[in-house]
C-alpha atoms as a PDB file:
ATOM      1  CA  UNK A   1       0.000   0.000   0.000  1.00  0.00           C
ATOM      2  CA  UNK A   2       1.307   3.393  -1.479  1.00  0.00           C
ATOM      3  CA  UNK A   3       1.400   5.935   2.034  1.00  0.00           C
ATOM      4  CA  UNK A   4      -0.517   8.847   1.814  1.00  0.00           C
ATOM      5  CA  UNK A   5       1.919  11.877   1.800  1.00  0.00           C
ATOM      6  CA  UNK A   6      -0.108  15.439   3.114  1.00  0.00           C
ATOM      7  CA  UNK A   7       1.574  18.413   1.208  1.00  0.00           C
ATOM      8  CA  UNK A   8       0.803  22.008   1.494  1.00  0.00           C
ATOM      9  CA  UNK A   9       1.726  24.696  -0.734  1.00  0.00           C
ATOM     10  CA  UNK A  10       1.491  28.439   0.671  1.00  0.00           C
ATOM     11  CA  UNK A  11       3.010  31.575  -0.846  1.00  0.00           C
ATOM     12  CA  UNK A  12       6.516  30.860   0.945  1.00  0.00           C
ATOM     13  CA  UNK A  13       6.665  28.098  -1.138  1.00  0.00           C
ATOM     14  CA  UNK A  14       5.497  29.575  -4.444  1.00  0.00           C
ATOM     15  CA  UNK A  15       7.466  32.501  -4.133  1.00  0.00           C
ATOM     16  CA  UNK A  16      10.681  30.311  -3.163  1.00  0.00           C
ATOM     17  CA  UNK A  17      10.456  28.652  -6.780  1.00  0.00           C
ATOM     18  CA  UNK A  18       9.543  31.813  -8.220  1.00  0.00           C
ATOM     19  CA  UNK A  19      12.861  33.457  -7.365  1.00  0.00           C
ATOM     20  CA  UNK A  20      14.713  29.944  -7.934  1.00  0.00           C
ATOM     21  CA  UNK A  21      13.148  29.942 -11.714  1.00  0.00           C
ATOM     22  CA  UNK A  22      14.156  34.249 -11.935  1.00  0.00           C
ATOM     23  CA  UNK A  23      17.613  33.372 -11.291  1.00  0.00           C
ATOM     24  CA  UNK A  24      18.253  30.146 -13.308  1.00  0.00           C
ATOM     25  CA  UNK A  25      16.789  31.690 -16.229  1.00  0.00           C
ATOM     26  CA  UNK A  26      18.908  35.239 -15.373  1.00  0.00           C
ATOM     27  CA  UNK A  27      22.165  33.133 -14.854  1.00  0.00           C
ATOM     28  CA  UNK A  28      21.532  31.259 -18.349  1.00  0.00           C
ATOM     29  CA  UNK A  29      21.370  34.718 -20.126  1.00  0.00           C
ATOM     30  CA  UNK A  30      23.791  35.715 -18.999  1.00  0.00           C
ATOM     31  CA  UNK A  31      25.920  32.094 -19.907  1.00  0.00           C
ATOM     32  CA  UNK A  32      24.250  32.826 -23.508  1.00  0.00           C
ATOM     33  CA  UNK A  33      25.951  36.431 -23.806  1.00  0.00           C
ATOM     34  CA  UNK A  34      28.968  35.226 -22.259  1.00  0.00           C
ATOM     35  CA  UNK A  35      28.868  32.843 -24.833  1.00  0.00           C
ATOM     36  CA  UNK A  36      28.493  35.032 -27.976  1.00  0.00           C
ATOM     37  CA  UNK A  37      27.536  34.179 -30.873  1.00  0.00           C
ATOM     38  CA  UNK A  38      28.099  30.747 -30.835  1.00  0.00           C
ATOM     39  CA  UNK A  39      26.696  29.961 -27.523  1.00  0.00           C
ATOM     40  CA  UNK A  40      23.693  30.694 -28.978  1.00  0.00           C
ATOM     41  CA  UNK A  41      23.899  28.598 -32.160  1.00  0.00           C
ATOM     42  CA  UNK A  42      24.588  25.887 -29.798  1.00  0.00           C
ATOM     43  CA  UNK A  43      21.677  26.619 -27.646  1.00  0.00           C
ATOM     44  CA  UNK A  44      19.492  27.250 -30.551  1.00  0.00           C
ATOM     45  CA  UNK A  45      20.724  23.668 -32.029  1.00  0.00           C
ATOM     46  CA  UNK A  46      19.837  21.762 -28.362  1.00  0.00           C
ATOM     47  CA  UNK A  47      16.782  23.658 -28.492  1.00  0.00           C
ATOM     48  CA  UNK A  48      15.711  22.056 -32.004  1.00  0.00           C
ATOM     49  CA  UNK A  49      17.031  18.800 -31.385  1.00  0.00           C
ATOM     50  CA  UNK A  50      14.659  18.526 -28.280  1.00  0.00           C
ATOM     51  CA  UNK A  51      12.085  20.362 -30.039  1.00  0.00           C
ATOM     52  CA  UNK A  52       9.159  17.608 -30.543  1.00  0.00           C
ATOM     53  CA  UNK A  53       6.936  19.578 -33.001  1.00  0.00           C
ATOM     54  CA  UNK A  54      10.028  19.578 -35.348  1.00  0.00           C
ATOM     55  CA  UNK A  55      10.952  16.893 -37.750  1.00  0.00           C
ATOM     56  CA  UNK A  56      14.439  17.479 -37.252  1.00  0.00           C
ATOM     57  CA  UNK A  57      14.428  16.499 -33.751  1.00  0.00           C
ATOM     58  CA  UNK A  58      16.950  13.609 -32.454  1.00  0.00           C
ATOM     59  CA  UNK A  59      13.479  11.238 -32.576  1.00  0.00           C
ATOM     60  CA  UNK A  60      12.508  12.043 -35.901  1.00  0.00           C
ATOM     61  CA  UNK A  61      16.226  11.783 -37.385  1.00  0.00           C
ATOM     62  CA  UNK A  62      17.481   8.427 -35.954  1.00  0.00           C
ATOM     63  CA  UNK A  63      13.694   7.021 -36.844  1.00  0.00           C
ATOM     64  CA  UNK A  64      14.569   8.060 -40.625  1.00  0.00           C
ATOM     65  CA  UNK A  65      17.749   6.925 -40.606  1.00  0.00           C
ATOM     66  CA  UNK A  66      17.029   3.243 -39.108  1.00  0.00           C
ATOM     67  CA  UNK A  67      13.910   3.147 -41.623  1.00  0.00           C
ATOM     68  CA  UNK A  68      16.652   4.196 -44.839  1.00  0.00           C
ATOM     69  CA  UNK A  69      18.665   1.874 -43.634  1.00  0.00           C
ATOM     70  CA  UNK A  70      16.100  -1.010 -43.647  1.00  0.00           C
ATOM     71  CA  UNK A  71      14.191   0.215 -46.869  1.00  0.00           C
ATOM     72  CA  UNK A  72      17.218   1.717 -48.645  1.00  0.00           C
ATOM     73  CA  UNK A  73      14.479   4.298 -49.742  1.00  0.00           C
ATOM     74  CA  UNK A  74      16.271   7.967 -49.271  1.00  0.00           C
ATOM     75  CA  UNK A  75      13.671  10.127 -47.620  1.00  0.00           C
ATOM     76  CA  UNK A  76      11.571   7.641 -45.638  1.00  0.00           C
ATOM     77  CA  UNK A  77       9.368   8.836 -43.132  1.00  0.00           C
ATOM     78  CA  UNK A  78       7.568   6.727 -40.487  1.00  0.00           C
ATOM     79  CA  UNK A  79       4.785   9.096 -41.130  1.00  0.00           C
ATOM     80  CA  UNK A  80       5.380   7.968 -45.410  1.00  0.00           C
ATOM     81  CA  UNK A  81       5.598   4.311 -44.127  1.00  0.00           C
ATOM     82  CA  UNK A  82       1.878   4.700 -42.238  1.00  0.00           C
ATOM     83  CA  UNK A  83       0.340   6.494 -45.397  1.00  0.00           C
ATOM     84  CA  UNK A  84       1.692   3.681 -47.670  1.00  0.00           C
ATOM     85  CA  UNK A  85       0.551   0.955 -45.304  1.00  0.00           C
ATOM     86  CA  UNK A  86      -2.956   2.161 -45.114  1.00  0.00           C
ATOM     87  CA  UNK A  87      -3.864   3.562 -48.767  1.00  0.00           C
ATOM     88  CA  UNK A  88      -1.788   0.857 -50.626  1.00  0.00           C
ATOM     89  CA  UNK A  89      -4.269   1.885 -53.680  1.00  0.00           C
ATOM     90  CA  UNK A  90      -3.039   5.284 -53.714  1.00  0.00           C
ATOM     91  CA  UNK A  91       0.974   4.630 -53.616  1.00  0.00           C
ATOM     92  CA  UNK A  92       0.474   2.149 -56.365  1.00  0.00           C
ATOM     93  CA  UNK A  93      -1.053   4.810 -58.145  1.00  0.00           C
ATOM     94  CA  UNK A  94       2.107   6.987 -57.398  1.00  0.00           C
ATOM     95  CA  UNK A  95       4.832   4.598 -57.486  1.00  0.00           C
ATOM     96  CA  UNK A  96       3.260   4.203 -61.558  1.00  0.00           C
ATOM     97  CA  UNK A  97       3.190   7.986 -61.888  1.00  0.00           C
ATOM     98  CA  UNK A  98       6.628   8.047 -60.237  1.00  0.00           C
ATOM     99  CA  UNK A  99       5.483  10.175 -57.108  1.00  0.00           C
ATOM    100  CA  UNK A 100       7.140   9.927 -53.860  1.00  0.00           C
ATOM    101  CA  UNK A 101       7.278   6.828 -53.413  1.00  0.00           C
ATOM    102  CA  UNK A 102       7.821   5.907 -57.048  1.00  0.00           C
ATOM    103  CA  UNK A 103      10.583   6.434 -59.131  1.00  0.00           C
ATOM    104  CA  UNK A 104      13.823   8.020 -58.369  1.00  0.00           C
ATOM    105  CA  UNK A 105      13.435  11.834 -59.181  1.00  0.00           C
ATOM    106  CA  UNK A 106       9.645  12.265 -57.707  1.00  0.00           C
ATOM    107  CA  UNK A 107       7.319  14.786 -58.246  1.00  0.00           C
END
């Protein structure tokens, strides 16, 4: 059985992370113009690489790269893989076309 813990927040509390969060975001501006230039590229690299709405994010990249690998189609996409899967009528169409997922040289 799981104990029941009893935790109460009051304003000490919420102001202590408050002024915790005001300083670690003052001392990483301050790292960042420190930095220069390139301290920011790097941040602003991190930042995308973490970034889950992007498709260049470390998820999205190995993903492609294992599914390349394994199809030894350039450009594959899990999300390309699903479509395929479920409207094979509609890639066979394009693969005779030469769409995306036809011919080398696409659309």
């Amino acid at each position: 059985m799981i104990p029941k813990i009893d935790v109460k927040i009051d304003y000490r509390m919420l102001a202590a992370a408050g002024v915790i969060l005001a300083g670690y975001f003052y001392l990483a501006k301050k790292a960042l113009d420190k930095a220069g230039d390139t301290g920011k590229e790097v941040a602003v690299a991190v930042g995308d690489a973490l970034n889950i709405t992007k498709d260049t994010n470390l998820a999205a990249r190995a993903t492609a790269a294992i599914g390349e690998a394994f199809t030894g189609e350039k450009g594959w996409t899990i999300g390309g893989a699903i479509y395929d899967a479920t409207h094979e009528d509609e890639s066979a169409e394009a693969r005779h076309l030469g769409g995306p997922s036809g011919a080398e040289g696409g659309w």
